[in-house]
N, C-alpha and C. Protein backbone atom coordinates (compact mmCIF):
# COMPACT_ATOMS: atom_id res chain seq x y z
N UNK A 1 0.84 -1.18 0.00
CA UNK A 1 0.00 0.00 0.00
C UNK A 1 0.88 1.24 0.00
N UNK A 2 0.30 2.20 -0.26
CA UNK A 2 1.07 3.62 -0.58
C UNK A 2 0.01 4.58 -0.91
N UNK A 3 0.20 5.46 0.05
CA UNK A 3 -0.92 7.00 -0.37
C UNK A 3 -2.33 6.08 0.26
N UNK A 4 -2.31 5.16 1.38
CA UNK A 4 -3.87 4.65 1.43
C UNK A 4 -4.46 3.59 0.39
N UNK A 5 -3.70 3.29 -0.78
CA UNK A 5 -4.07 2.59 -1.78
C UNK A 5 -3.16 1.39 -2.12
N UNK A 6 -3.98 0.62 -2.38
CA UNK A 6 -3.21 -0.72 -2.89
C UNK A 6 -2.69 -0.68 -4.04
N UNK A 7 -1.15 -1.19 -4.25
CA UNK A 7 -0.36 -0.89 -5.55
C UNK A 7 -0.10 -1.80 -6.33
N UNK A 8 0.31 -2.79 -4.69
CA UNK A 8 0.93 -4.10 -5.61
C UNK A 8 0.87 -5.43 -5.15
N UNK A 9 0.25 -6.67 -5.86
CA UNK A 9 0.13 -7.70 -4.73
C UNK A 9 1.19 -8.90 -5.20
N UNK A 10 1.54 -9.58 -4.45
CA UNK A 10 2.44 -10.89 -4.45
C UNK A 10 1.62 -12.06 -4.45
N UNK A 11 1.47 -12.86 -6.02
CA UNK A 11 1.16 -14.46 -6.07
C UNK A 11 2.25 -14.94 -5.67
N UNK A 12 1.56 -16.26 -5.29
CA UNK A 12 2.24 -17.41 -4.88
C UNK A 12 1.87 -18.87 -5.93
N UNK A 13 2.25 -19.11 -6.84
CA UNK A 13 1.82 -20.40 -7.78
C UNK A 13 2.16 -21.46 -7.60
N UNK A 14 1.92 -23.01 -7.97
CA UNK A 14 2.77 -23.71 -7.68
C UNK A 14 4.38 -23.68 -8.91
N UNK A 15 3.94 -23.13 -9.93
CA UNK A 15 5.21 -23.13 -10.55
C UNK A 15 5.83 -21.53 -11.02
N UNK A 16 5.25 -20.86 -10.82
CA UNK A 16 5.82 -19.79 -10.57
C UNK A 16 5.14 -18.51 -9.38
N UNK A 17 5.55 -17.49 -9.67
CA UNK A 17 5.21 -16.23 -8.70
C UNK A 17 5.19 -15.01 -9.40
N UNK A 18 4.40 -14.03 -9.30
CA UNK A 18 4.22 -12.73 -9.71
C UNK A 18 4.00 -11.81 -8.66
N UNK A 19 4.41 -10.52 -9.02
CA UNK A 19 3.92 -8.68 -8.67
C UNK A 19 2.72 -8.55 -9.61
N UNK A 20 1.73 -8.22 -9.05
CA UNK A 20 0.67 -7.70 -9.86
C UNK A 20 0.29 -6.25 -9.51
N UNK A 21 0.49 -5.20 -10.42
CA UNK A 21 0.08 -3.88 -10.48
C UNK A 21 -1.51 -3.55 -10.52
N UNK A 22 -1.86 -2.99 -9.50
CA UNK A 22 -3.42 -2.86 -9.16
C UNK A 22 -3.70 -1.57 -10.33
N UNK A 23 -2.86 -0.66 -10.39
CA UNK A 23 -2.92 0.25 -11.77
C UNK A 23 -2.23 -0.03 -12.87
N UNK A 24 -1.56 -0.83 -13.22
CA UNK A 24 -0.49 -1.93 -13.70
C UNK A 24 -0.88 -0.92 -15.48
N UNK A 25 -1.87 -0.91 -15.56
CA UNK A 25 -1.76 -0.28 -17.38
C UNK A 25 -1.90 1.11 -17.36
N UNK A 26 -1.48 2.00 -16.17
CA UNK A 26 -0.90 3.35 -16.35
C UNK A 26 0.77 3.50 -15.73
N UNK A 27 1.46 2.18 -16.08
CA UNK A 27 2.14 2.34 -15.73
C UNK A 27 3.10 2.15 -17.17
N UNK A 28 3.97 2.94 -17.22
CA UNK A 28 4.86 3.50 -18.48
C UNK A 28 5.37 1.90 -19.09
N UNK A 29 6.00 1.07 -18.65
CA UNK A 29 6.60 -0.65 -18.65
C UNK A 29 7.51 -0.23 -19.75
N UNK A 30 8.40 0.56 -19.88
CA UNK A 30 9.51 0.86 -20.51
C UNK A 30 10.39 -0.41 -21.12
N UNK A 31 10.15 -1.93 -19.84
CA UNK A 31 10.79 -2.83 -20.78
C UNK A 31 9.94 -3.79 -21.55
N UNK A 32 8.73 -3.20 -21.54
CA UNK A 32 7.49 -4.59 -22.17
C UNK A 32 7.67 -5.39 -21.54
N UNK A 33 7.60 -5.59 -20.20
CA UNK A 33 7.51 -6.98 -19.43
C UNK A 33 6.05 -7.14 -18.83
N UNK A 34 5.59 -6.54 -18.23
CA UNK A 34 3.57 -6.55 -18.35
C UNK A 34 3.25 -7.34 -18.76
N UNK A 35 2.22 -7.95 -18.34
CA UNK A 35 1.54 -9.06 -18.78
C UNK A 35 -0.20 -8.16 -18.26
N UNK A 36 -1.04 -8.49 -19.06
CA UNK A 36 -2.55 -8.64 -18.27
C UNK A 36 -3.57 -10.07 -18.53
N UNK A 37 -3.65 -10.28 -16.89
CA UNK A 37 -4.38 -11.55 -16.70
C UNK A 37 -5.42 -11.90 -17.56
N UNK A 38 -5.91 -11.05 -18.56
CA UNK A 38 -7.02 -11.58 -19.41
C UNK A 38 -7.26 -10.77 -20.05
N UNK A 39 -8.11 -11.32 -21.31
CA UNK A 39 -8.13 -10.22 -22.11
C UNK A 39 -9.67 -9.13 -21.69
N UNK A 40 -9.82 -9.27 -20.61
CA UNK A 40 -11.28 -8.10 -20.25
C UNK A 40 -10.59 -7.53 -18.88
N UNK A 41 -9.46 -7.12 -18.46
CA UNK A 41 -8.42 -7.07 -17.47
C UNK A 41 -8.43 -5.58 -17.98
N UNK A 42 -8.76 -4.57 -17.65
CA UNK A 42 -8.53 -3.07 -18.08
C UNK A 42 -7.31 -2.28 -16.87
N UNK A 43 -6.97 -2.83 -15.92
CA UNK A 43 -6.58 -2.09 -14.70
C UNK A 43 -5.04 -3.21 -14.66
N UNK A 44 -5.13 -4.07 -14.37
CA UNK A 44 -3.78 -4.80 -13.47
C UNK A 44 -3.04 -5.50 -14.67
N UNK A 45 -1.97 -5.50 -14.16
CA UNK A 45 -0.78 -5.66 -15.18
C UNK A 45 0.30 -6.39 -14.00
N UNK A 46 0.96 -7.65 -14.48
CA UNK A 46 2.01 -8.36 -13.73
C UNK A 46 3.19 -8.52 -14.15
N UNK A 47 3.91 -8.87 -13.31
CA UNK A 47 5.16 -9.44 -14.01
C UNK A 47 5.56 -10.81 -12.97
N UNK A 48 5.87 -11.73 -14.31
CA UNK A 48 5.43 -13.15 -13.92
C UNK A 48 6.99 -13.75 -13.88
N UNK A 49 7.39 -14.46 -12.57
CA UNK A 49 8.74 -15.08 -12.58
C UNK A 49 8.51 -16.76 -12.05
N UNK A 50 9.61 -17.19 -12.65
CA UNK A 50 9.46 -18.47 -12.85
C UNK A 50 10.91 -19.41 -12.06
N UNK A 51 11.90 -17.96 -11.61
CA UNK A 51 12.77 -18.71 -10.79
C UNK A 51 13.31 -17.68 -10.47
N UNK A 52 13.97 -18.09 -8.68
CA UNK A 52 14.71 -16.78 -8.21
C UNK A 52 15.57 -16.24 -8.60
N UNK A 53 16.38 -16.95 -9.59
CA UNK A 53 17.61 -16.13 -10.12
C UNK A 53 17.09 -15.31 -11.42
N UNK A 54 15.81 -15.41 -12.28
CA UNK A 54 15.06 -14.60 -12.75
C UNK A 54 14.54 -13.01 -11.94
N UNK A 55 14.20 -13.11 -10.96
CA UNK A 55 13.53 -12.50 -9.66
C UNK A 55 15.19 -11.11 -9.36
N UNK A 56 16.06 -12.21 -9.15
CA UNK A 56 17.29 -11.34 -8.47
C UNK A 56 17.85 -10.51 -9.86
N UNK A 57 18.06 -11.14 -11.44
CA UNK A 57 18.19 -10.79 -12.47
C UNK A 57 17.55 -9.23 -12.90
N UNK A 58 16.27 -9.35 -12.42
CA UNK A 58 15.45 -8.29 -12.50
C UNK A 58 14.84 -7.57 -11.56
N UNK A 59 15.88 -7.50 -10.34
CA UNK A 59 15.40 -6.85 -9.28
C UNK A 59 15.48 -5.24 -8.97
N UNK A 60 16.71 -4.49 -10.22
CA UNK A 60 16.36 -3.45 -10.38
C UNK A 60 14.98 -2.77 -11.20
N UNK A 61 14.67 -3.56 -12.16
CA UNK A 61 13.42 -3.18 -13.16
C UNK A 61 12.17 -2.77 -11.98
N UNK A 62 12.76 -4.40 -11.36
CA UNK A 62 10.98 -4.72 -10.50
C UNK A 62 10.85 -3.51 -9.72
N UNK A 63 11.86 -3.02 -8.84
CA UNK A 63 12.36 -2.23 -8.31
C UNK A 63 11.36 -1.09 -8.58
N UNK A 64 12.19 -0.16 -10.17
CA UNK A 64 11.73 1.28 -10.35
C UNK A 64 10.26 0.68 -10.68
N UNK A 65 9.56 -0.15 -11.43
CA UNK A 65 8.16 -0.98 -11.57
C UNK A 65 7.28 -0.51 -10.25
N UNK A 66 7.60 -0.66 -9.50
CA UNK A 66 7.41 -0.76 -7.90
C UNK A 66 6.92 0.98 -7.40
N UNK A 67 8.17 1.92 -7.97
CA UNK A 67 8.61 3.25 -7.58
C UNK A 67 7.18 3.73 -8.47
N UNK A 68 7.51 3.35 -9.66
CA UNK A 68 6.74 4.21 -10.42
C UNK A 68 5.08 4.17 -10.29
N UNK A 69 5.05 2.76 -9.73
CA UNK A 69 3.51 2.37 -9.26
C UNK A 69 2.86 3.06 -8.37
N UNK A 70 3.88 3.23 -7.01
CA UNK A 70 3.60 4.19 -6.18
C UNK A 70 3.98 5.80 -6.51
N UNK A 71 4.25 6.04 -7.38
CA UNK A 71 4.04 7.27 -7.86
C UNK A 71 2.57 7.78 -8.48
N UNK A 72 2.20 7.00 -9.68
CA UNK A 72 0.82 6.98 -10.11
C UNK A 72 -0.16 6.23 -9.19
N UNK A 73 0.05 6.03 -7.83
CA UNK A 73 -0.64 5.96 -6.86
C UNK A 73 -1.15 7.60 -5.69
N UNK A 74 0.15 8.21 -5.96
CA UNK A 74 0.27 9.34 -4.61
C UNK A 74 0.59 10.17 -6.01
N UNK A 75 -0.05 10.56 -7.14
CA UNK A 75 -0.83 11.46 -8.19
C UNK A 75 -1.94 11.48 -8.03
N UNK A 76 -2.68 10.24 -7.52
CA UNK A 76 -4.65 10.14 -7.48
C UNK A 76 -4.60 10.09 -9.23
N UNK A 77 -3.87 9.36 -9.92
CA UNK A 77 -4.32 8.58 -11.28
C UNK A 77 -5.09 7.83 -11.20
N UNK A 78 -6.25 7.75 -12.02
CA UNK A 78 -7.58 6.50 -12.08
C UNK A 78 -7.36 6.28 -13.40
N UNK A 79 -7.82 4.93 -13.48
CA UNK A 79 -8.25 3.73 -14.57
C UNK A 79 -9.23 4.58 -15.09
N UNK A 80 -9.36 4.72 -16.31
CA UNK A 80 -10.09 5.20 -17.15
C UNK A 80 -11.29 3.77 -17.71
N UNK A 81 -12.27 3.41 -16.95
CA UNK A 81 -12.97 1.88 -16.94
C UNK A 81 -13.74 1.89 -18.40
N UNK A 82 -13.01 1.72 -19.58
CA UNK A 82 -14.05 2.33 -21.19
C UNK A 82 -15.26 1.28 -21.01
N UNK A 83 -14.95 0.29 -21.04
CA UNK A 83 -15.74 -1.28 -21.07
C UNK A 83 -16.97 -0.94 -20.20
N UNK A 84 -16.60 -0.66 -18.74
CA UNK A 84 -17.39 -0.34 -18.30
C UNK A 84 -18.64 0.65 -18.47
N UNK A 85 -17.99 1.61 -18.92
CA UNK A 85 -19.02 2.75 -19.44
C UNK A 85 -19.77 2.55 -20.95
N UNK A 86 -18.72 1.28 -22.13
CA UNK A 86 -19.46 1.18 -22.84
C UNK A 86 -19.75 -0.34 -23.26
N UNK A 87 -20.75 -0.87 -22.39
CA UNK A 87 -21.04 -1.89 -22.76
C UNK A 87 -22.12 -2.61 -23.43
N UNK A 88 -21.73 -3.26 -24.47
CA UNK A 88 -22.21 -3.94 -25.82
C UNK A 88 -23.19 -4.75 -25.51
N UNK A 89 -24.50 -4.64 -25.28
CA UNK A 89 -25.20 -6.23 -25.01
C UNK A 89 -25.50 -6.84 -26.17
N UNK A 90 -25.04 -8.47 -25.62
CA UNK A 90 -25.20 -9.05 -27.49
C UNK A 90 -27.19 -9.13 -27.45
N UNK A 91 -26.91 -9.53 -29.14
CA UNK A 91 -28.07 -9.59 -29.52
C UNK A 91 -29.11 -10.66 -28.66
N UNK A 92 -28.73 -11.97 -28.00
CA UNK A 92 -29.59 -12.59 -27.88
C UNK A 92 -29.98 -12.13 -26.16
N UNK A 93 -29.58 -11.42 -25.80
CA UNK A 93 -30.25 -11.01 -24.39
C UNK A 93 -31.26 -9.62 -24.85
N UNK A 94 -30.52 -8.88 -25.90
CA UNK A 94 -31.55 -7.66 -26.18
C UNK A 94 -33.03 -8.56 -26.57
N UNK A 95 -32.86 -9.85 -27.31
CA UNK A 95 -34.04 -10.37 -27.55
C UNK A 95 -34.53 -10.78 -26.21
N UNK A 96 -34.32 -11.18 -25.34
CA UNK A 96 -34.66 -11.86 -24.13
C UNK A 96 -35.24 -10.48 -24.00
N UNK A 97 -34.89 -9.29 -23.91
CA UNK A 97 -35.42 -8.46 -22.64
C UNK A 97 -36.65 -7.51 -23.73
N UNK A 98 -37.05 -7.86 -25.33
CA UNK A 98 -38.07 -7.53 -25.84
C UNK A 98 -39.04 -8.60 -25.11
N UNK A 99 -38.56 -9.81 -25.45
CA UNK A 99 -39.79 -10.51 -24.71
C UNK A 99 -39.97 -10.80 -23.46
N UNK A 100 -39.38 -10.29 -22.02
CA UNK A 100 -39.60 -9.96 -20.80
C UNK A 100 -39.23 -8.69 -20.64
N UNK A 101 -39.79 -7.67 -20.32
CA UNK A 101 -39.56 -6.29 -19.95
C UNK A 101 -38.86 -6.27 -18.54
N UNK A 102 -39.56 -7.04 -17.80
CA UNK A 102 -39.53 -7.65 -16.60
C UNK A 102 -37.53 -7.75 -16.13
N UNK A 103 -37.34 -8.26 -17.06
CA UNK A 103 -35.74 -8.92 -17.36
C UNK A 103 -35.20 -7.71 -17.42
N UNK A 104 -35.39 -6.92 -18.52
CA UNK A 104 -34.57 -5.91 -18.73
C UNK A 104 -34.53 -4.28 -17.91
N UNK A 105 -35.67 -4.45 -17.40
CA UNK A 105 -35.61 -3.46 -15.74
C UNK A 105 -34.83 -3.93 -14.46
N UNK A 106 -35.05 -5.48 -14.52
CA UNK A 106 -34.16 -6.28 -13.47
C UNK A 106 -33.16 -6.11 -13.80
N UNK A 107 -32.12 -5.99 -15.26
CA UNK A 107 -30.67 -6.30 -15.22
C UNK A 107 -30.21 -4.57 -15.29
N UNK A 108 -31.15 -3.87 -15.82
CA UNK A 108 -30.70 -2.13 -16.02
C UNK A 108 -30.91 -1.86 -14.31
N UNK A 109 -31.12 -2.65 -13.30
CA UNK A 109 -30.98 -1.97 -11.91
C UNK A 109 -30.19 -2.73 -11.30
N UNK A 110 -29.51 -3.62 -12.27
CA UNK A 110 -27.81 -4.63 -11.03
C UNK A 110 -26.94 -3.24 -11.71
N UNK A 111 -26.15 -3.66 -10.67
CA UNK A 111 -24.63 -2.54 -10.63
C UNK A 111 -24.14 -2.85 -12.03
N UNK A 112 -23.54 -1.82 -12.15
CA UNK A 112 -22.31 -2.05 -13.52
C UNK A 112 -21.40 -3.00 -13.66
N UNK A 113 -20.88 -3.58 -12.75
CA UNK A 113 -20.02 -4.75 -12.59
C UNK A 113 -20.65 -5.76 -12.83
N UNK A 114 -21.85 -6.02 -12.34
CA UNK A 114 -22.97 -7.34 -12.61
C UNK A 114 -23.12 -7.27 -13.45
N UNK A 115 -23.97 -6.36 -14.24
CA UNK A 115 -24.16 -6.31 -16.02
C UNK A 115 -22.84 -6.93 -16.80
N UNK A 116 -21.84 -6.09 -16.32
CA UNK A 116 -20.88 -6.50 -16.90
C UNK A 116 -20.24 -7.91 -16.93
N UNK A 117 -20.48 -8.71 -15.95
CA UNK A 117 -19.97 -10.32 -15.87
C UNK A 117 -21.33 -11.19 -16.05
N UNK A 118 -22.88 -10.50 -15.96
CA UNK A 118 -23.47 -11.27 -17.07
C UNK A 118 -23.30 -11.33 -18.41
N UNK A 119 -22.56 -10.15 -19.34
CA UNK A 119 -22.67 -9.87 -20.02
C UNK A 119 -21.21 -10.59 -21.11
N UNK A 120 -20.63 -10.93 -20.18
CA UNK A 120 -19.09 -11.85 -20.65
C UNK A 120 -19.62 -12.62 -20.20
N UNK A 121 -20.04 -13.71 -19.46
CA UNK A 121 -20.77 -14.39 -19.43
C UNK A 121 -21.07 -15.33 -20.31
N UNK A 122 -22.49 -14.09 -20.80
CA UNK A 122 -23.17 -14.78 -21.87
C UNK A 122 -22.66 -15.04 -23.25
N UNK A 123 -21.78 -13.76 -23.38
CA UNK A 123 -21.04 -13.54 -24.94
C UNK A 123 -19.65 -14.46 -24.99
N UNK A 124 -19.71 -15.23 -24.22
CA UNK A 124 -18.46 -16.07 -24.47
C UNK A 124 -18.24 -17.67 -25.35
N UNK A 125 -19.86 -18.02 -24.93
CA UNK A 125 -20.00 -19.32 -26.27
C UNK A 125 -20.19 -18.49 -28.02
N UNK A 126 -19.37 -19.48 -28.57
CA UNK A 126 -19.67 -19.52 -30.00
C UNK A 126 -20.91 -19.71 -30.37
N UNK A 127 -22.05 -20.64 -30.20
CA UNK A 127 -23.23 -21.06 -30.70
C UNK A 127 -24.36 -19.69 -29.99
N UNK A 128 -24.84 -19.38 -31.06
CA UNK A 128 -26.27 -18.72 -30.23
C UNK A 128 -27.21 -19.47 -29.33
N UNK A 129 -27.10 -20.74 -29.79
CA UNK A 129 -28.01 -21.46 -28.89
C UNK A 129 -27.91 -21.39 -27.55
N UNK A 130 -26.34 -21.54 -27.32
CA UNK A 130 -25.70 -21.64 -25.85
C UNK A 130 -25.86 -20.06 -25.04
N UNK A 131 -25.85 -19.35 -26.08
CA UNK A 131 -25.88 -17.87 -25.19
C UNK A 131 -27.31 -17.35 -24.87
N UNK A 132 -28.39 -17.99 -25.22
CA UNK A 132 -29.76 -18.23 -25.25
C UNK A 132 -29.74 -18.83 -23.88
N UNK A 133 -28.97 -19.98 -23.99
CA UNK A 133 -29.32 -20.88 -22.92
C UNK A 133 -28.83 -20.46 -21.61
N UNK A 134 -27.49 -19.92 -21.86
CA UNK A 134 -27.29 -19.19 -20.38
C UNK A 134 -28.31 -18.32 -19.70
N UNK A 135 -28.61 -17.17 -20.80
CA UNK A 135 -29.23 -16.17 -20.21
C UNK A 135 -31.01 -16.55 -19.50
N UNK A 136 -31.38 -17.82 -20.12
CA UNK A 136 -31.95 -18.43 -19.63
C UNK A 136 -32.15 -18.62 -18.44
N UNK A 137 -31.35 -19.42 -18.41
CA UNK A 137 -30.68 -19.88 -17.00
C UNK A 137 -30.36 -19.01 -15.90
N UNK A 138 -29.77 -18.11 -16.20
CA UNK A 138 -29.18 -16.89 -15.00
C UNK A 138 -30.74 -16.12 -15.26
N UNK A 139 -31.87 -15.98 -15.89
CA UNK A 139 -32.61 -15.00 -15.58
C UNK A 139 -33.42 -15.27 -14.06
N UNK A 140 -33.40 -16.15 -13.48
CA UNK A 140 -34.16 -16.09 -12.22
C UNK A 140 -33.37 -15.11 -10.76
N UNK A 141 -31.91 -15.43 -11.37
CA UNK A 141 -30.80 -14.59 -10.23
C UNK A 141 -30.87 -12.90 -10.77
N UNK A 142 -31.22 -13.03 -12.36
CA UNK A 142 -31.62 -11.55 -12.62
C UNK A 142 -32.22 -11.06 -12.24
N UNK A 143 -33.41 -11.53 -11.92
CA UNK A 143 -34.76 -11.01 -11.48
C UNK A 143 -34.87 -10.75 -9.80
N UNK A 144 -34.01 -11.61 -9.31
CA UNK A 144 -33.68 -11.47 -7.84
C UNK A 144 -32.72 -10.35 -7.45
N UNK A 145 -32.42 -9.89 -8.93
CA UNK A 145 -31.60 -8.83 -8.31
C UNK A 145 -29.96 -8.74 -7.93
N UNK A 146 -29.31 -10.66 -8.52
CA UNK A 146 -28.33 -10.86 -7.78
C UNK A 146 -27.37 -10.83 -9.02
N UNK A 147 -26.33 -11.04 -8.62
CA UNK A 147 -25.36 -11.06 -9.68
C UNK A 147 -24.61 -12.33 -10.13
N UNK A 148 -23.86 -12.90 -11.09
CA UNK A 148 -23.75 -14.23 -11.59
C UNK A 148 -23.02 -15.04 -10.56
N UNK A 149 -22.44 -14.72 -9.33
CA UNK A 149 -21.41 -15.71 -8.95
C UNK A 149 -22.51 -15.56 -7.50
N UNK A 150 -23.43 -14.92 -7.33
CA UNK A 150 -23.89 -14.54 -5.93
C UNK A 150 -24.60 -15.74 -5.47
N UNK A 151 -24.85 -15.97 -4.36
CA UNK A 151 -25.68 -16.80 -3.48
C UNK A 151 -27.03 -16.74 -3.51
């Protein structure tokens, strides 16, 4: 932590270990070593080691990596969230929510984050059938108001 804010966290893997940058993609990475955990990952950026003499090799980089993190930490730099603000609903839920209105007042009042991981979710099978079938499926937790991983 630095400035009150979390900068940087330490995995533990079984075959390797990483620094993960909590602002990780406003950070300059002068040597292209960054990695982001996925491709819907807008914020954190790592750098992934695979043995300590890798680790000690690059312990000045990790180092200024580190400096500069907590710098664009104690600036008050924010993630600019685009995804978040512009998100795409595929076609087969816009059909779901012509034919339940019901649905589509329920999912326009979950948080932005919920929309957003129903919404990868659903758009992640190839077949329309399957993305039919999810949204199917998750519409009763829609309607409850909850979000895809919730209880």
């Amino acid at each position: 932590m630095h400035e009150g804010g979390n900068v940087a966290l330490i995995y533990n893997f079984k075959d390797h270990c990483a620094i993960g940058f909590m602002k990780g993609s406003l950070l300059k990475d002068s040597k292209k070593i960054l990695q982001s955990p996925g491709e819907n990952s807008q914020a954190m950026r790592y750098l992934k080691f695979i043995s300590l003499e890798e680790i000690e090799k690059k312990a000045a980089t990790i180092k200024s990596y580190i400096r500069e993190a907590m710098k664009v930490e104690q600036a008050g730099l924010k993630v600019d969230f685009k995804a978040k603000k512009e998100l795409t609903l595929i076609d087969e839920l816009l059909a779901q929510f012509k034919k339940d209105p019901a649905l589509k007042k329920a999912f326009t009042a979950l948080t932005p984050g919920r929309q957003r991981g129903y919404n990868l979710f659903f758009s992640a099978p190839k077949q329309s059938a399957t993305r039919t079938s999810r949204i199917e499926k998750a519409t009763p937790k829609i309607l409850e108001g909850k979000g895809l991983n919730d209880r």
